[in-house]
Protein backbone atom coordinates (compact mmCIF):
# COMPACT_ATOMS: atom_id res chain seq x y z
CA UNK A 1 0.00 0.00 0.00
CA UNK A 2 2.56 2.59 -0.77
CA UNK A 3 0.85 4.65 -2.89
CA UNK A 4 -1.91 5.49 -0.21
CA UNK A 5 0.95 5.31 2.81
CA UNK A 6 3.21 7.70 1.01
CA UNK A 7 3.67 11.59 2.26
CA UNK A 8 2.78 11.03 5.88
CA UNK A 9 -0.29 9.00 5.12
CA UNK A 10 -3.04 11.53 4.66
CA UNK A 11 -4.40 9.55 1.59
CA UNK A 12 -4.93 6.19 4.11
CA UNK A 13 -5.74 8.15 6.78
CA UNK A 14 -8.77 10.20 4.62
CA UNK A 15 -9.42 6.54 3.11
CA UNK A 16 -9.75 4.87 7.02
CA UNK A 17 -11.55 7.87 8.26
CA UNK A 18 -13.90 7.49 5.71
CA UNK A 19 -14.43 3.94 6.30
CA UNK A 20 -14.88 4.71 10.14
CA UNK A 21 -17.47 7.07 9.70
CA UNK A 22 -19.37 5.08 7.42
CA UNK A 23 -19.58 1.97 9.75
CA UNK A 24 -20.30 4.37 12.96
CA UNK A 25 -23.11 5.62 10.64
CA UNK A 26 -24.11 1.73 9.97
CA UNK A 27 -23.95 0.61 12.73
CA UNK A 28 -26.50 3.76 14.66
CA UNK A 29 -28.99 2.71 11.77
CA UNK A 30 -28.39 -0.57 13.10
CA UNK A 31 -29.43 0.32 16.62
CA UNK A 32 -32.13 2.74 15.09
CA UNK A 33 -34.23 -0.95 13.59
CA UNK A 34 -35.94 -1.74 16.95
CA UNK A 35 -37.46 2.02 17.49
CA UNK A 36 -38.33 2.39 14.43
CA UNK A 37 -40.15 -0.42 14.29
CA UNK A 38 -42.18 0.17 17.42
CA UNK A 39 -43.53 3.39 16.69
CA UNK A 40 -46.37 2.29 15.07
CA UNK A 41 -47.57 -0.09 17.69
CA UNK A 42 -46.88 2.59 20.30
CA UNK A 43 -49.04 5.20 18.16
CA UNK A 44 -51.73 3.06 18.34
CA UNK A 45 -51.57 2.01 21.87
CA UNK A 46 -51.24 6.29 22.72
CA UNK A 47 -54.31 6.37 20.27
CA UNK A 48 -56.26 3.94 21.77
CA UNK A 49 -55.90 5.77 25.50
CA UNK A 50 -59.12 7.13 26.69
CA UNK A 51 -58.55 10.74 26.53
């Protein structure tokens, strides 16, 4: 990997960077599923409360 590891690195180190974001990003849409996914079923249930 010289080419990206050449002149202190800032090419693999924009590349890796990159990469990190993207899986932090992945992996909070990850964690995101289960919420998501009960909202509906808790809108209902705060719809269905007697006022």
């Amino acid at each position: 990997m010289p080419a990206l590891a050449g002149e202190g690195g800032d090419l693999l180190d924009a590349v890796l960077a990159r990469r990190a974001e993207r899986a932090r990003a992945q992996q909070e849409e990850y964690q995101e599923q289960p919420r998501r996914a009960a909202e509906p079923k808790r809108a209902e249930r705060e719809a269905a409360r007697p006022a």
